[in-house]
Protein backbone atom coordinates (compact mmCIF):
# COMPACT_ATOMS: atom_id res chain seq x y z
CA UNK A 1 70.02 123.65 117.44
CA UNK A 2 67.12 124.51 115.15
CA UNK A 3 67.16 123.72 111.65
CA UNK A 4 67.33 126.57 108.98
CA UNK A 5 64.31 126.91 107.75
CA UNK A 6 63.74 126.82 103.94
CA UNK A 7 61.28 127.97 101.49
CA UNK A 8 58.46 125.29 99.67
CA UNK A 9 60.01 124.49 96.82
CA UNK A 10 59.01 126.60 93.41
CA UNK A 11 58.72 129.87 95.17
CA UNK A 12 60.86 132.71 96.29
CA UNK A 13 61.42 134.64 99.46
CA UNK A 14 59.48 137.47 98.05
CA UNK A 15 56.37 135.37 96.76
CA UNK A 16 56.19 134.12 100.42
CA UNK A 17 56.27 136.97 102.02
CA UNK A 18 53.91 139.04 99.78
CA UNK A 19 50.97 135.49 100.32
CA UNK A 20 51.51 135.88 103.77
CA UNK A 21 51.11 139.66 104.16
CA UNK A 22 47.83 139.54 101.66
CA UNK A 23 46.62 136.41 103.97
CA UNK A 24 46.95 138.52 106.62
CA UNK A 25 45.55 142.21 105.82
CA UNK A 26 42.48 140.08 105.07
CA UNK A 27 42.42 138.15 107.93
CA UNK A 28 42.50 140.99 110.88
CA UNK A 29 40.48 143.16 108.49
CA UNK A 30 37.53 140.51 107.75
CA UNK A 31 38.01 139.65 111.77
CA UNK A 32 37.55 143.46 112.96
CA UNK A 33 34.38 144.06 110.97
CA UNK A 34 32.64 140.88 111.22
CA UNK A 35 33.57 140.86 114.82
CA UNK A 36 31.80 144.58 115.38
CA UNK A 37 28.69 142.71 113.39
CA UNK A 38 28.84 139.93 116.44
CA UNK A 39 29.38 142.86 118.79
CA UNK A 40 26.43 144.78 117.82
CA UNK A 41 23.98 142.32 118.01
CA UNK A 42 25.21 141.10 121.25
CA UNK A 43 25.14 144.15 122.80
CA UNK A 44 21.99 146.18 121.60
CA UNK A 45 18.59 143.84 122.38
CA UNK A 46 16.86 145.93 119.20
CA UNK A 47 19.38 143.99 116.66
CA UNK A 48 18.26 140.61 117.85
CA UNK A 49 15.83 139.72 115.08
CA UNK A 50 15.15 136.79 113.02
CA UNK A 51 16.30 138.56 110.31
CA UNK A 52 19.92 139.52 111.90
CA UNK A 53 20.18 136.46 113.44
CA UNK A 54 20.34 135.25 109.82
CA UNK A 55 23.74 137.89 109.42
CA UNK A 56 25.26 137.22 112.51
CA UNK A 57 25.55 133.73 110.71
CA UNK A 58 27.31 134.94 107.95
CA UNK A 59 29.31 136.91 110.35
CA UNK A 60 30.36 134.17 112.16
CA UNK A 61 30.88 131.79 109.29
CA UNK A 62 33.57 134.56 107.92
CA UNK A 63 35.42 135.50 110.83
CA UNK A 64 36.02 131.44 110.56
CA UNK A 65 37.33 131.93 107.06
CA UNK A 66 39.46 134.82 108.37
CA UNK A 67 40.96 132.83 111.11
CA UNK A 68 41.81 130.11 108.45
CA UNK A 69 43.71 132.64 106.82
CA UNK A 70 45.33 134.10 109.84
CA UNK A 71 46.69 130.76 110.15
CA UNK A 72 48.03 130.15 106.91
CA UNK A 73 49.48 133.85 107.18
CA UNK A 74 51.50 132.82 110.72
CA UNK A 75 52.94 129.62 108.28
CA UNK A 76 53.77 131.83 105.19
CA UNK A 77 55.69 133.43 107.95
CA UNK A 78 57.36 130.10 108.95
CA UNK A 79 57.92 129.15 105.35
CA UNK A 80 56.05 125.79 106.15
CA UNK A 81 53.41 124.14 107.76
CA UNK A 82 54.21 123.46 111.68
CA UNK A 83 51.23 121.69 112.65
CA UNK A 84 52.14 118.15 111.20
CA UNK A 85 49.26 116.10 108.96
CA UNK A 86 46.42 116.11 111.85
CA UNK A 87 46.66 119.75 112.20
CA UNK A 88 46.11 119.97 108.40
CA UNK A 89 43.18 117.64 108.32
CA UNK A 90 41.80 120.31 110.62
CA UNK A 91 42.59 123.59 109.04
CA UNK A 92 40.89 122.11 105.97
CA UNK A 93 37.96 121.30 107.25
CA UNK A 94 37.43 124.07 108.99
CA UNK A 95 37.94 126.22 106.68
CA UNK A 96 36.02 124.38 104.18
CA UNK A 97 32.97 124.40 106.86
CA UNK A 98 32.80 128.06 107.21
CA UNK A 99 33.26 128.70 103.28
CA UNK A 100 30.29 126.60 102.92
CA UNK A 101 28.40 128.12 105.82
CA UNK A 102 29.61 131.33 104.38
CA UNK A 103 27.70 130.36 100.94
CA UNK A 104 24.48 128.56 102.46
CA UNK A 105 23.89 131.98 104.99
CA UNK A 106 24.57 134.04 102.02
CA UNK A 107 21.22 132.34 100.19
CA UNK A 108 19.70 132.44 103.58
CA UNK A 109 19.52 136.23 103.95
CA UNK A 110 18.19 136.26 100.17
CA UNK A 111 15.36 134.63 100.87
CA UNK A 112 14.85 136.23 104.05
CA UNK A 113 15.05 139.40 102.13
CA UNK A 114 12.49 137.74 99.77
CA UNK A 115 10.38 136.82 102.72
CA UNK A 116 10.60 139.87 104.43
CA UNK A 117 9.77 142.20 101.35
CA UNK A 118 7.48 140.21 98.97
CA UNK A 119 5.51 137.83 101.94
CA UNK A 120 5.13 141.03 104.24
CA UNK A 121 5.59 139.15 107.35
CA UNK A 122 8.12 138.96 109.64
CA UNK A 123 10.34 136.29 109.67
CA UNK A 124 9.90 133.72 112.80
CA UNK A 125 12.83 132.98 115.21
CA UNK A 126 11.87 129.59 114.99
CA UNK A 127 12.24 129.79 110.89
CA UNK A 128 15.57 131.92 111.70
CA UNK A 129 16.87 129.39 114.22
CA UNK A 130 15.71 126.41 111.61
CA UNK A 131 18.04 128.22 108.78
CA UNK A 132 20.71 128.78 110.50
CA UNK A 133 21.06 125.11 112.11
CA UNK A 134 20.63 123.52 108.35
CA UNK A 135 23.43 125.75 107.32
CA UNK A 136 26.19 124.89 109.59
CA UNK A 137 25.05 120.97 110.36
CA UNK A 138 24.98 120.93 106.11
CA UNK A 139 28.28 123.07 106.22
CA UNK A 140 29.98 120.37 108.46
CA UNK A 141 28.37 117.60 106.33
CA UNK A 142 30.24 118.46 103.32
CA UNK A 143 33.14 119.15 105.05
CA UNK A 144 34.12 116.16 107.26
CA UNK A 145 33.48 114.02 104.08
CA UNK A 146 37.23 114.38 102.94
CA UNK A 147 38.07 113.02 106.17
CA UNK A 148 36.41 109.86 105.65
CA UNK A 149 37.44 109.23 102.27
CA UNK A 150 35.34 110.72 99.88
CA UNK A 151 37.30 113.70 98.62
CA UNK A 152 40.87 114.65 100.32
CA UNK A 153 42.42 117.40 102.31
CA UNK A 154 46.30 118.57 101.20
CA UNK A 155 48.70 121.17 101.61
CA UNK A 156 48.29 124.05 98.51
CA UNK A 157 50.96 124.21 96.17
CA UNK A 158 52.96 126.91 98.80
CA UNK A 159 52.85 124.34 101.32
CA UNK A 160 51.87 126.83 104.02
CA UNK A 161 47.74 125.91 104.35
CA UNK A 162 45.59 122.91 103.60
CA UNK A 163 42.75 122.56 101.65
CA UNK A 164 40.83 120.32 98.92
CA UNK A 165 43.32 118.68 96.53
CA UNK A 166 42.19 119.91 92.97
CA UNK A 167 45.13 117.58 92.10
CA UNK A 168 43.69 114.34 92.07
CA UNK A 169 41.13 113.52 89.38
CA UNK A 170 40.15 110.27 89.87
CA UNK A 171 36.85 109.30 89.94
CA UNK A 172 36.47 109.35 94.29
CA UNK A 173 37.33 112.94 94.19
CA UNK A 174 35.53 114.38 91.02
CA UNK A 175 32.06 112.60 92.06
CA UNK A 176 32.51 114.20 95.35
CA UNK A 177 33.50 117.79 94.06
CA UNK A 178 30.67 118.10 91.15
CA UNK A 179 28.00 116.82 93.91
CA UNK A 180 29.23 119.22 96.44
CA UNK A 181 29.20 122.13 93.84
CA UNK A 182 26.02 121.05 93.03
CA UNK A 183 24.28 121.19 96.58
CA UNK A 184 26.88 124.29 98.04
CA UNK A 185 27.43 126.42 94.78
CA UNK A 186 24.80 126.01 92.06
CA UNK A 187 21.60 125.60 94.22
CA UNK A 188 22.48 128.28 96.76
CA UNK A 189 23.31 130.86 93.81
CA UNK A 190 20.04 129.55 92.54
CA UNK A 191 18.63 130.56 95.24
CA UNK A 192 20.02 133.72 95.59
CA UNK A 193 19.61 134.92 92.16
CA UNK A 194 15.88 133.90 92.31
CA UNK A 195 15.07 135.66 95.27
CA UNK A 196 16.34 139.24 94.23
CA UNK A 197 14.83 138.66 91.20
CA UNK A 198 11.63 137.56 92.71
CA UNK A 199 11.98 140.84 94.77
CA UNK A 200 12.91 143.07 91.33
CA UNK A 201 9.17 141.55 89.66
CA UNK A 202 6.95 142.06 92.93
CA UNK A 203 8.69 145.93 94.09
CA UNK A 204 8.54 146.85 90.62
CA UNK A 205 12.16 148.20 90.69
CA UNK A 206 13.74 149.52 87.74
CA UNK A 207 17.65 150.12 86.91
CA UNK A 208 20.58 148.01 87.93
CA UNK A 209 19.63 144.40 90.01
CA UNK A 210 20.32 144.39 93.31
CA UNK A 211 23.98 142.42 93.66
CA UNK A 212 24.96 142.50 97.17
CA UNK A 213 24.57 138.87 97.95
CA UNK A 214 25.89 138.16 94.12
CA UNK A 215 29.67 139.27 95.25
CA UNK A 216 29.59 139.05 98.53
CA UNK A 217 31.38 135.46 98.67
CA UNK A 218 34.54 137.23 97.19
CA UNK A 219 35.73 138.23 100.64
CA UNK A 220 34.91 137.83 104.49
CA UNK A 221 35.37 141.97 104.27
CA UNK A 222 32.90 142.69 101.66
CA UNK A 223 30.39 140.11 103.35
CA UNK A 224 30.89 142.42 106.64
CA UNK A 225 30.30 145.48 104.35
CA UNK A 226 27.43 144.91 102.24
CA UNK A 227 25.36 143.05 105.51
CA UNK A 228 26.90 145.26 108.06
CA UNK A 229 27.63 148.10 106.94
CA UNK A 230 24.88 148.88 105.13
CA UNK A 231 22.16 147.64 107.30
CA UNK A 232 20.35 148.78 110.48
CA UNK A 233 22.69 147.29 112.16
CA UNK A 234 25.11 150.55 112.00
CA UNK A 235 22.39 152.91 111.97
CA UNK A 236 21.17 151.33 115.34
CA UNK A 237 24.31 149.59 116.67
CA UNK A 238 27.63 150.03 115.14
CA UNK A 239 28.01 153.37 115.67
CA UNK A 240 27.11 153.65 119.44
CA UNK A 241 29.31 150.63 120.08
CA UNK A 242 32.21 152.66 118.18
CA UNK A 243 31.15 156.03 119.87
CA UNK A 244 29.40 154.63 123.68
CA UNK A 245 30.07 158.43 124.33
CA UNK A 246 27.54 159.78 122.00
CA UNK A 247 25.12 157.89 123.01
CA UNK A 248 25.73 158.35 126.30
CA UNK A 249 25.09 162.07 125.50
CA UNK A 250 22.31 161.57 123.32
């Protein structure tokens, strides 16, 4: 006979529920649009440019996050975490690999950008390729430290999902979290804010800054909006792959 199952202590059916429903609107949402970003360069050979290759890797690095959540949605769900410690260990780190890979592609396509606009040259596939391997193999780095003792993975206060533990501040675990910030948080938003700037001075552009990459780490879905949705990649790809009968047509 199974056991009844109870809620993590603290919390109320309700509060549960509503973290689990939240976890997963975001989840199949950020999956659906990043995935038609994957799709579309797939698919049409037009999209496969340095460039995009540099968004499919921000694509990819959220519909990771997005999975992460669609996993801690299933155990909101199940009022606890059914996967035992080792599955735990895992969810955390990969979660905290594509956050970080998430970040790192995020400077990435600003300095593409940069490249692109104020270099007026194409960026090379071997440059592309180059980016996009530092970013995950630095990404996975960071992230499989916890697991061998420098920093920790731990269930969040619902008990439902695993992540860093923010608890502990001893010295092992705040000299790894102000070094990681340093290397995954500060010097990528460095980088980002320098290269849209750098692009504001040599366009000449007046008026608001450009702030797509700014808030685009807020959510996997307005990642897949600001560097899908607004890109060639719709214009050229998104909307044949949603409408194969127009273009069939056209």
């Amino acid at each position: 006979m199974a056991e009844p199952r109870s809620l993590p202590p603290g919390f109320g059916e309700l509060e549960v529920l509503a973290v689990g429903t939240v976890l997963l609107v975001e989840a199949l949402v950020g999956l659906s649009l990043n995935s038609l970003t994957i799709l579309s360069f797939c698919k049409y050979p037009e999209l496969r440019t340095p460039s995009h290759l540099l968004v499919l890797s921000l694509a990819l690095a959220d519909s990771g996050i997005s999975l992460n959540a669609l996993v801690a949605a299933t155990s909101s769900f199940l009022w606890h975490w059914p996967y035992g410690s080792g599955g735990c260990q895992a969810h955390g780190f990969q979660g905290f690999t594509t956050a970080l890979a998430s970040i790192c592609s995020t400077a990435a396509i600003a300095w593409g950008r940069y490249h692109h606009y104020c270099t007026r040259s194409r960026l090379a596939w071997d440059t592309a390729l180059s980016l996009v391997l530092f970013v995950w193999l630095s990404s996975a780095f960071w992230a499989a430290l916890p697991l061998l003792g420098w920093g920790h993975y731990d269930y969040e206060p619902l008990g439902t999902c695993c992540t860093l533990d923010y608890s502990q501040g001893n010295r092992n675990f705040t000299s790894f979290l102000f070094t990681m910030a340093f290397f995954n948080f500060i010097l990528p938003l460095f980088i980002t804010f320098t290269s849209y700037w750098l692009m504001e001075q040599k366009l000449g552009k007046t008026g608001h800054p450009q702030v797509p990459a700014l808030i685009a780490k807020m959510v996997p879905t307005i990642n897949a909006v600001n560097y899908a949705l607004g890109s060639d990649m719709v214009r050229k790809g998104l909307w044949p792959c949603l409408s194969p009968w127009r273009s069939e047509r056209e």
